[in-house]
PDB file of N, CA and C in Angstrom:
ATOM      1  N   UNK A   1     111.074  78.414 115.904  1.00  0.00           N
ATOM      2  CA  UNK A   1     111.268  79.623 115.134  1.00  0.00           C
ATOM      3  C   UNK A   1     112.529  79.543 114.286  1.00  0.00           C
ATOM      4  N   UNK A   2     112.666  78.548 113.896  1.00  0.00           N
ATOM      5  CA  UNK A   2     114.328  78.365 113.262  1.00  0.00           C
ATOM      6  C   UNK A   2     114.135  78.179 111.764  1.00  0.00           C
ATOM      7  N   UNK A   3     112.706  78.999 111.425  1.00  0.00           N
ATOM      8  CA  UNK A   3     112.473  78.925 109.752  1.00  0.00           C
ATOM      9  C   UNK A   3     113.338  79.040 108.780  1.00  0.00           C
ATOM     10  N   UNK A   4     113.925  80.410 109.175  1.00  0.00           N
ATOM     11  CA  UNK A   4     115.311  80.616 108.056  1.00  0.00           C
ATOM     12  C   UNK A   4     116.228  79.765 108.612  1.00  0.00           C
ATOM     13  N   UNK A   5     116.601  79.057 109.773  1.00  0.00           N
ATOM     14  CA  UNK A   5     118.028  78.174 109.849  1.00  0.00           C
ATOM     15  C   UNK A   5     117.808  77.228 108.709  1.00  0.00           C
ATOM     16  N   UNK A   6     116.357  76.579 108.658  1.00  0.00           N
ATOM     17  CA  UNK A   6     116.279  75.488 108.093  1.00  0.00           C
ATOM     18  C   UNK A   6     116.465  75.616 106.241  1.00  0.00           C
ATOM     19  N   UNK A   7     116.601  76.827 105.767  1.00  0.00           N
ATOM     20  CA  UNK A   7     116.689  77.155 104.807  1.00  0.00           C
ATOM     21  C   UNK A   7     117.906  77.736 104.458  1.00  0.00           C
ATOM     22  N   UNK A   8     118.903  77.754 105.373  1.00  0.00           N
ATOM     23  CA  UNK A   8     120.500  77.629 105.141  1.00  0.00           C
ATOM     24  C   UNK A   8     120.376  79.400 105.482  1.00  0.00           C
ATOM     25  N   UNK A   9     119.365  80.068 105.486  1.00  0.00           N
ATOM     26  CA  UNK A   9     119.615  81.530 106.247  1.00  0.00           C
ATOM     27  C   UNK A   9     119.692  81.489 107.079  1.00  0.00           C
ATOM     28  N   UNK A  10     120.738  82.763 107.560  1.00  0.00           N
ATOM     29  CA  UNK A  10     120.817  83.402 108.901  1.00  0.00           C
ATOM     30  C   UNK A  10     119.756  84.411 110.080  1.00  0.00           C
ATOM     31  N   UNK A  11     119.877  83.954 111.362  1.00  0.00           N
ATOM     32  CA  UNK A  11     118.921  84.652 112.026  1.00  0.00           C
ATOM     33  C   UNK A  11     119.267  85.401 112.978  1.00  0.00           C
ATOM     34  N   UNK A  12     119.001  86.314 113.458  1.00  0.00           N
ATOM     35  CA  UNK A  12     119.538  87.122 114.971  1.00  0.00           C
ATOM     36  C   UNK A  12     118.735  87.171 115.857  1.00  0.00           C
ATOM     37  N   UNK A  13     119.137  87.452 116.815  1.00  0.00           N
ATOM     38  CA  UNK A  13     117.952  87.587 117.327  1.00  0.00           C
ATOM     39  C   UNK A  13     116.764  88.760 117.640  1.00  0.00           C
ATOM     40  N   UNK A  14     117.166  89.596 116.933  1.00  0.00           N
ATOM     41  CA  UNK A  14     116.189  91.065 116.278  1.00  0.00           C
ATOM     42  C   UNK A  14     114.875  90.041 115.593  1.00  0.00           C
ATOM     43  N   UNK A  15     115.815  89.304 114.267  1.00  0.00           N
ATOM     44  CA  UNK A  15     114.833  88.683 113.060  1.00  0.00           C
ATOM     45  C   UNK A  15     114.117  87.887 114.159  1.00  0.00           C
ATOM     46  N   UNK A  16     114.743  86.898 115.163  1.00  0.00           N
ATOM     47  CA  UNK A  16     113.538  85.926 115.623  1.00  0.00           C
ATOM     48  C   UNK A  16     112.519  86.858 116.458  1.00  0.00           C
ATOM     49  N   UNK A  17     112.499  87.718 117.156  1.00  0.00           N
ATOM     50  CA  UNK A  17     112.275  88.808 118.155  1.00  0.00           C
ATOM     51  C   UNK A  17     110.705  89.561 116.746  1.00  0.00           C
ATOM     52  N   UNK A  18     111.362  90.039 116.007  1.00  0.00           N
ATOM     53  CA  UNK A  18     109.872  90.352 114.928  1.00  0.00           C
ATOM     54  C   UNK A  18     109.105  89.153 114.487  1.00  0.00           C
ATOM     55  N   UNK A  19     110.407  88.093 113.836  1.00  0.00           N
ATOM     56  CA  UNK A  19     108.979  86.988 113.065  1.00  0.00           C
ATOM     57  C   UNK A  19     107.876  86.412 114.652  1.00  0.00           C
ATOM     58  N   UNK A  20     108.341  86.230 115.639  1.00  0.00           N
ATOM     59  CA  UNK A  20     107.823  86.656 116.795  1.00  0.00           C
ATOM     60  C   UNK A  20     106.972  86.879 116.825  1.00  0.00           C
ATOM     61  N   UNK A  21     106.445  88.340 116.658  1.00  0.00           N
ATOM     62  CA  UNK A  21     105.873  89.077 117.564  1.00  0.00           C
ATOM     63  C   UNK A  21     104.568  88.840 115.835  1.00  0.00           C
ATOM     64  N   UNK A  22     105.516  89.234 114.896  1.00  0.00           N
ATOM     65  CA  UNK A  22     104.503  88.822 113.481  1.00  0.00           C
ATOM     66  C   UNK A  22     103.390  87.682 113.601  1.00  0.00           C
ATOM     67  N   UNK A  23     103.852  86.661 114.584  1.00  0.00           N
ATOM     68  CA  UNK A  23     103.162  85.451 114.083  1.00  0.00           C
ATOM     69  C   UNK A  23     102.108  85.718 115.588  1.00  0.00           C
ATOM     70  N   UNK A  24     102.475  86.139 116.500  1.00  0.00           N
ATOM     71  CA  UNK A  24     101.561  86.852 117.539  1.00  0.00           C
ATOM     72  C   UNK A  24     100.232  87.665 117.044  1.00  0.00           C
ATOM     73  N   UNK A  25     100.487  88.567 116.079  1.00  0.00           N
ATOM     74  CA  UNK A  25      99.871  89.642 115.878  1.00  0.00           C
ATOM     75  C   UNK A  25      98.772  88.845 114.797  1.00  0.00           C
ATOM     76  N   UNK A  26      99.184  88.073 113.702  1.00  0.00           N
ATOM     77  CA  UNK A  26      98.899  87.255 112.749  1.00  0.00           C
ATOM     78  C   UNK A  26      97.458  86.464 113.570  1.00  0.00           C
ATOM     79  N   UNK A  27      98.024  85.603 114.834  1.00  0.00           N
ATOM     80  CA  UNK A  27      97.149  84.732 115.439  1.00  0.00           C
ATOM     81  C   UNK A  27      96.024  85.545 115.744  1.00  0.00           C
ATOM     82  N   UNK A  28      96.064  86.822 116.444  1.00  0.00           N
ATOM     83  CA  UNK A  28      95.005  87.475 117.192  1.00  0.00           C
ATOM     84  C   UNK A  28      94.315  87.851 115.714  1.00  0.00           C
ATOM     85  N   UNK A  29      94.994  88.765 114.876  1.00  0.00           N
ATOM     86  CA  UNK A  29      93.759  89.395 113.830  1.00  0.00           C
ATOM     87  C   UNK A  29      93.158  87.863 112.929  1.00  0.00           C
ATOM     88  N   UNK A  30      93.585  86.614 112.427  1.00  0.00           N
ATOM     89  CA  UNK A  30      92.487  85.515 111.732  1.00  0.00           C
ATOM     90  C   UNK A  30      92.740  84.469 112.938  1.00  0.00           C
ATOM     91  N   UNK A  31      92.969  84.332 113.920  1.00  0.00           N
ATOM     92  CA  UNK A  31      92.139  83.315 114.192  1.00  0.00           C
ATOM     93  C   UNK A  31      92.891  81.998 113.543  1.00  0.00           C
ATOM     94  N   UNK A  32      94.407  82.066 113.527  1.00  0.00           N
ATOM     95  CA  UNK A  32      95.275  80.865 112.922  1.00  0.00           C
ATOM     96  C   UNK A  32      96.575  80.804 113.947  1.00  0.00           C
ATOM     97  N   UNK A  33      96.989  79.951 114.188  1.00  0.00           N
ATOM     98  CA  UNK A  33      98.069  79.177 114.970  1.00  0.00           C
ATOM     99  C   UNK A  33      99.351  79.653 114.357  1.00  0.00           C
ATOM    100  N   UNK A  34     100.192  80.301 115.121  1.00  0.00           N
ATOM    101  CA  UNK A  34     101.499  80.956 114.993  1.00  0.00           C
ATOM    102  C   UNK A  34     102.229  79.281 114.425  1.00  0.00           C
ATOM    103  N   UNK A  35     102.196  78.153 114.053  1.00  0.00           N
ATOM    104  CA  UNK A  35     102.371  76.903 113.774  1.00  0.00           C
ATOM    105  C   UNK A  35     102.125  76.935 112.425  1.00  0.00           C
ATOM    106  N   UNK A  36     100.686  77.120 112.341  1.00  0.00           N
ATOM    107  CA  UNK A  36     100.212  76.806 110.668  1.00  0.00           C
ATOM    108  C   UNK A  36     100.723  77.888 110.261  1.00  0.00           C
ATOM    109  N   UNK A  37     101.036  79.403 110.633  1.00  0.00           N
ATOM    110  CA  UNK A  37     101.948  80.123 109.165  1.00  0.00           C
ATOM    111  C   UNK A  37     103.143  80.197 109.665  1.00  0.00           C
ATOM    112  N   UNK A  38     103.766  78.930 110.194  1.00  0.00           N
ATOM    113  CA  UNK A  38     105.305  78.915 110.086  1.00  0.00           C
ATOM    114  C   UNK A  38     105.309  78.080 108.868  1.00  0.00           C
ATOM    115  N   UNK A  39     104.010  76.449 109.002  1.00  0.00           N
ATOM    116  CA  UNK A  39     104.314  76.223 107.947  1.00  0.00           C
ATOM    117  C   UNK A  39     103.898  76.127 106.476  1.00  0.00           C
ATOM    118  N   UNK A  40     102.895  77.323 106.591  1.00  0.00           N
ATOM    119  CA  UNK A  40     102.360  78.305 105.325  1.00  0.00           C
ATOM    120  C   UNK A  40     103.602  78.717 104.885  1.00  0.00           C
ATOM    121  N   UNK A  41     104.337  79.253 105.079  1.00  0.00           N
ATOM    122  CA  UNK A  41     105.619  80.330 105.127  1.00  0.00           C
ATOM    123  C   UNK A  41     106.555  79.270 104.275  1.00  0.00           C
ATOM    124  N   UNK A  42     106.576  77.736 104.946  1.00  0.00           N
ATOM    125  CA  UNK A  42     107.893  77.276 104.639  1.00  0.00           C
ATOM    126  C   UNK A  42     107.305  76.833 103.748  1.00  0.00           C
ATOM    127  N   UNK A  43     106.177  76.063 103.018  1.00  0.00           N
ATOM    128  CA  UNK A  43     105.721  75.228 101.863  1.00  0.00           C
ATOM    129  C   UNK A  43     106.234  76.599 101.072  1.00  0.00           C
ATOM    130  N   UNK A  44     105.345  77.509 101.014  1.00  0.00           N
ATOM    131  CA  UNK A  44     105.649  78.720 100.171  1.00  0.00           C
ATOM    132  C   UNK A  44     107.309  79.106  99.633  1.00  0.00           C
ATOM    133  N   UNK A  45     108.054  79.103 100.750  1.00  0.00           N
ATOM    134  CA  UNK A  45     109.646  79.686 100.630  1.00  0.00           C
ATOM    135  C   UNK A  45     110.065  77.855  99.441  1.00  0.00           C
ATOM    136  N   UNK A  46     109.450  76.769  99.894  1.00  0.00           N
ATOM    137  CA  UNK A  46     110.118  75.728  99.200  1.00  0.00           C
ATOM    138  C   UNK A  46     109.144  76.054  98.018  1.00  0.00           C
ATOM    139  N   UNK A  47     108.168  76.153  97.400  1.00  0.00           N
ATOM    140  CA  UNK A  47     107.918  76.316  96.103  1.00  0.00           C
ATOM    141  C   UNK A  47     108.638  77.476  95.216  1.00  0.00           C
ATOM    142  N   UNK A  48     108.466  78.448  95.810  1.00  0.00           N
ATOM    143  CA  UNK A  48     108.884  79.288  95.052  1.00  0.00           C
ATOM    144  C   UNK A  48     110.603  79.047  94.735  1.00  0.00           C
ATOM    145  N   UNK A  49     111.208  78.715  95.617  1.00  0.00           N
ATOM    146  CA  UNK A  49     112.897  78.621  95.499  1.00  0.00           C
ATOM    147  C   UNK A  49     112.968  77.976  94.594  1.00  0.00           C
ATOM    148  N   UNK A  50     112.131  76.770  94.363  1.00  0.00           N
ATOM    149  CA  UNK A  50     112.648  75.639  93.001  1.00  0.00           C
ATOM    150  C   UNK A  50     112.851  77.056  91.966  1.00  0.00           C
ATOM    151  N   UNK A  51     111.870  78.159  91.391  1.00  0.00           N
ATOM    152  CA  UNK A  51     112.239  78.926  90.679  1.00  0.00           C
ATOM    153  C   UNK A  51     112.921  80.476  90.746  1.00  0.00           C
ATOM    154  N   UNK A  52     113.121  80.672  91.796  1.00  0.00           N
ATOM    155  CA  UNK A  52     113.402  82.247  92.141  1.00  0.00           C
ATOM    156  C   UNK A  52     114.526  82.068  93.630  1.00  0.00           C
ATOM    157  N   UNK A  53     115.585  82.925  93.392  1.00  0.00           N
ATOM    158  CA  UNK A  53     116.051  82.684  94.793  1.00  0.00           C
ATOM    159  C   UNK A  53     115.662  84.194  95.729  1.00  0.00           C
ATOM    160  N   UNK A  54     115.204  83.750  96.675  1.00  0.00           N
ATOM    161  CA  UNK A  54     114.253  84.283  97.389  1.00  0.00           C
ATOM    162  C   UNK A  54     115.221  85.381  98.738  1.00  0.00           C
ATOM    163  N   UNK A  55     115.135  86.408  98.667  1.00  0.00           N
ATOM    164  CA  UNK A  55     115.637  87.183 100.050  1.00  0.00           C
ATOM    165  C   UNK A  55     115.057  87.248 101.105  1.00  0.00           C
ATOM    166  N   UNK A  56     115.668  86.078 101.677  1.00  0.00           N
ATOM    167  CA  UNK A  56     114.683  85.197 103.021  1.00  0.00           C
ATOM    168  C   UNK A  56     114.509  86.437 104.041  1.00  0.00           C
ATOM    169  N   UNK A  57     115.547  88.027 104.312  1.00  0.00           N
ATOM    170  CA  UNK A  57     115.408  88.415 105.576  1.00  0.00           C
ATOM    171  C   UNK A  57     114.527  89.630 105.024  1.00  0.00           C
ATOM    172  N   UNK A  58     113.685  89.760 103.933  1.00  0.00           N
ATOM    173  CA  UNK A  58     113.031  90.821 103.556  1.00  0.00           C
ATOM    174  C   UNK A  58     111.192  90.139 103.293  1.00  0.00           C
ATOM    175  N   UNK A  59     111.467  88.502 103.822  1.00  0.00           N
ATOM    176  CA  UNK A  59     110.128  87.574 103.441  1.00  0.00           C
ATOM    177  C   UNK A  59     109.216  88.130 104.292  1.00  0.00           C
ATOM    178  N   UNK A  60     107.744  88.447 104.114  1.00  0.00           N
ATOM    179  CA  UNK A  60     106.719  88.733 104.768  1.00  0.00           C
ATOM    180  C   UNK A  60     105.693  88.148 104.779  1.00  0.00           C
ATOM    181  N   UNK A  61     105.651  87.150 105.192  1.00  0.00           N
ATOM    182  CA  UNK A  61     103.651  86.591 104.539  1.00  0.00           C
ATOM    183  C   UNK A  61     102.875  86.352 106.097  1.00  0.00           C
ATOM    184  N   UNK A  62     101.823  86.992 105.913  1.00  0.00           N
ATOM    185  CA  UNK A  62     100.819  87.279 107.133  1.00  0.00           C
ATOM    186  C   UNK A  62      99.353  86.990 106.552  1.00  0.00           C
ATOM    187  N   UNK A  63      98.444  86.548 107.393  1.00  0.00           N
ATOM    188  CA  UNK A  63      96.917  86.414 106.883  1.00  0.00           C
ATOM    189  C   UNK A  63      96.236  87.197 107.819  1.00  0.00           C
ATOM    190  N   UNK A  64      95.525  88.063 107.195  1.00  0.00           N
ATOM    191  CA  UNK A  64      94.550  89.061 108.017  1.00  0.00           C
ATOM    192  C   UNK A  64      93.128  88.659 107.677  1.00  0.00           C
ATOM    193  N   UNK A  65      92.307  89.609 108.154  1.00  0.00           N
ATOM    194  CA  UNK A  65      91.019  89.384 107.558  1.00  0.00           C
ATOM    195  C   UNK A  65      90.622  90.969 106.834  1.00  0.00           C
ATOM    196  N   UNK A  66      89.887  90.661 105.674  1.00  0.00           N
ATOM    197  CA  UNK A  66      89.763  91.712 104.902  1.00  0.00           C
ATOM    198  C   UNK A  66      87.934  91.645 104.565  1.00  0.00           C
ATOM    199  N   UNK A  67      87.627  92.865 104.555  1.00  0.00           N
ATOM    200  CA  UNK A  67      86.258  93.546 104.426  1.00  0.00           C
ATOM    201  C   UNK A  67      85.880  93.094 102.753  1.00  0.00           C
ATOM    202  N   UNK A  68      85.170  92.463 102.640  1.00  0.00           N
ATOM    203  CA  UNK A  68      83.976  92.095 101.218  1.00  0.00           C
ATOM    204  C   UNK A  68      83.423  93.357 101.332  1.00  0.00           C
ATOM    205  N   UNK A  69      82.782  93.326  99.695  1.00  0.00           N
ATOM    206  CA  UNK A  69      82.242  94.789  99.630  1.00  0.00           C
ATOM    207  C   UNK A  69      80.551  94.486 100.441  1.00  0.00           C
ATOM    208  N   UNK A  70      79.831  93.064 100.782  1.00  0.00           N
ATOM    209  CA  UNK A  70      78.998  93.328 101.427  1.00  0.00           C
ATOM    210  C   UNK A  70      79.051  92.755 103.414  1.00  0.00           C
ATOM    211  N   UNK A  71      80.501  93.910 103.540  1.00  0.00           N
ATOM    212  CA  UNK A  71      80.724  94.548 104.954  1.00  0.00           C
ATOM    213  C   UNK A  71      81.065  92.687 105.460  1.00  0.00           C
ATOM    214  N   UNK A  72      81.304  91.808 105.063  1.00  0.00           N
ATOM    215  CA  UNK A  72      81.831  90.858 106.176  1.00  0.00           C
ATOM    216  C   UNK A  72      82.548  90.397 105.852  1.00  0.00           C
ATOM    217  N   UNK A  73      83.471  89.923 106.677  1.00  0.00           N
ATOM    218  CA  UNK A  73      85.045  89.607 106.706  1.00  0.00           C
ATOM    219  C   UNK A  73      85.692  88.445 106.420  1.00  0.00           C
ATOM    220  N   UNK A  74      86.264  87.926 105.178  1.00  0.00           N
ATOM    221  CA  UNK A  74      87.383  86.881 105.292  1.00  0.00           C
ATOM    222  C   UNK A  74      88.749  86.927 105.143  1.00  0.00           C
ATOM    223  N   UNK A  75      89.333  85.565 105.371  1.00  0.00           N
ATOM    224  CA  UNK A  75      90.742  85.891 105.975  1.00  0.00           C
ATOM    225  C   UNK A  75      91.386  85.862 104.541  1.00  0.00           C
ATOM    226  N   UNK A  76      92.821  86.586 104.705  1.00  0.00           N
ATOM    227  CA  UNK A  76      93.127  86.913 103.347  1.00  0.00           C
ATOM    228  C   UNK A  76      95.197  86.835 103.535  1.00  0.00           C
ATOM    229  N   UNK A  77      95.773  86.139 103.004  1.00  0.00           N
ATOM    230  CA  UNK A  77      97.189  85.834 102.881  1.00  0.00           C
ATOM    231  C   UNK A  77      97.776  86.538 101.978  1.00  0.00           C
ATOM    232  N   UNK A  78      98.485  87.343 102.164  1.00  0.00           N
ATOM    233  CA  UNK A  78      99.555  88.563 102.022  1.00  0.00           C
ATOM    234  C   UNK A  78     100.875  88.146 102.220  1.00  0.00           C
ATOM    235  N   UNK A  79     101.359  88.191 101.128  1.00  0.00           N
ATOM    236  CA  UNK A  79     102.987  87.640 100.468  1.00  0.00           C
ATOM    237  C   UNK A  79     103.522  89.037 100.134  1.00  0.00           C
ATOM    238  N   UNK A  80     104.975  88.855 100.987  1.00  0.00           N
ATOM    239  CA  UNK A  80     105.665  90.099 100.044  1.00  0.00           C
ATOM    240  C   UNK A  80     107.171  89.284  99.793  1.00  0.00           C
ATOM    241  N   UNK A  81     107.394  88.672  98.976  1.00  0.00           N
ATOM    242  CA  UNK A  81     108.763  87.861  99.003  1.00  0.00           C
ATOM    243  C   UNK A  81     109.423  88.819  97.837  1.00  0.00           C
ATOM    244  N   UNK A  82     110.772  89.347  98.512  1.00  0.00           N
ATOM    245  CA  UNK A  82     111.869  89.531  97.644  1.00  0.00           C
ATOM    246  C   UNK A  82     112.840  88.904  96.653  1.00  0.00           C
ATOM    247  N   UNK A  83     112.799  88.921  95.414  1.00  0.00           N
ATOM    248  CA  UNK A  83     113.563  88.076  94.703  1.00  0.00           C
ATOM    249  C   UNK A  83     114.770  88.551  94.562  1.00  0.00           C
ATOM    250  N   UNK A  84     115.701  87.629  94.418  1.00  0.00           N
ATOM    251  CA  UNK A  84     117.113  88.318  94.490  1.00  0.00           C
ATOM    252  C   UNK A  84     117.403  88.369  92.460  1.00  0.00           C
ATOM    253  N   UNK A  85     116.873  87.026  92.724  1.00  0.00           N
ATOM    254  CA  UNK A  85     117.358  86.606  91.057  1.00  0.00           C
ATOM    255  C   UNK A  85     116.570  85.511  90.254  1.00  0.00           C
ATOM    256  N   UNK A  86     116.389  85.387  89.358  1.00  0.00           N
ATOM    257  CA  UNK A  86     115.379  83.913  89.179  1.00  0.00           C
ATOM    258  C   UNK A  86     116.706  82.917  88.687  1.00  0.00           C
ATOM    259  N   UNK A  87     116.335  81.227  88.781  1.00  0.00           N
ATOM    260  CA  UNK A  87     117.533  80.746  88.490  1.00  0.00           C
ATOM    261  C   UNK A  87     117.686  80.202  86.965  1.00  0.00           C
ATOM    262  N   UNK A  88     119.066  80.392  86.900  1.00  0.00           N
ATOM    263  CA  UNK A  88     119.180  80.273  85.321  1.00  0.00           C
ATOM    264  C   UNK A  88     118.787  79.015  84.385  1.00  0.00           C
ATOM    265  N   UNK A  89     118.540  77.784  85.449  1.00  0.00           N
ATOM    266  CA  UNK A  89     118.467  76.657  84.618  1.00  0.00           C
ATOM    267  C   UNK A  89     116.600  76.256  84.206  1.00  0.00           C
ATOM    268  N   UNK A  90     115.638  77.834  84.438  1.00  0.00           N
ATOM    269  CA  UNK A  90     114.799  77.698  83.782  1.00  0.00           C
ATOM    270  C   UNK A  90     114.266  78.365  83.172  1.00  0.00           C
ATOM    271  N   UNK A  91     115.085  79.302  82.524  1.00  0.00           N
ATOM    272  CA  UNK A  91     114.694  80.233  81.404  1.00  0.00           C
ATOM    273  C   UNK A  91     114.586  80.005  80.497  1.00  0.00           C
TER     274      UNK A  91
END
């Protein structure tokens, strides 16, 4: 669980205590390994940083499963990443 250490952010143990319980809750509703969206999470946090610097303790990304309009269910990845700033050397 040392996602943000590895990204030079800080963690407490509140933050490890939710991403936690997130990646718990994550596994039971699709049916995916608290593993594969640690490292869904981190490919994601390393793409996007090349362009945006990212507010790692406000990051949210979870995969649920979501209702088609003919009533059956696929799984669906939900990003909420905070940008602090985009970086200047690609504007």
């Amino acid at each position: 669980m040392d996602l943000f250490k590895s990204f030079g952010g800080k963690s407490n143990s509140k933050n490890v205590a939710k991403e936690r319980l997130q990646l718990l809750l994550v596994h039971d509703r699709a049916d995916v390994s608290p593993k594969f969206l640690e490292m869904v999470k981190g490919e994601i946090m390393n793409v996007i940083s090349n362009y945006v610097e990212i507010d790692e303790d406000g990051l949210n990304v979870e995969i649920t499963k979501e209702r088609k309009t003919d009533d059956t269910f696929v799984p669906a990845l939900h990003a909420n990443i905070p940008i602090k700033k985009m970086k200047k050397n690609l504007r």
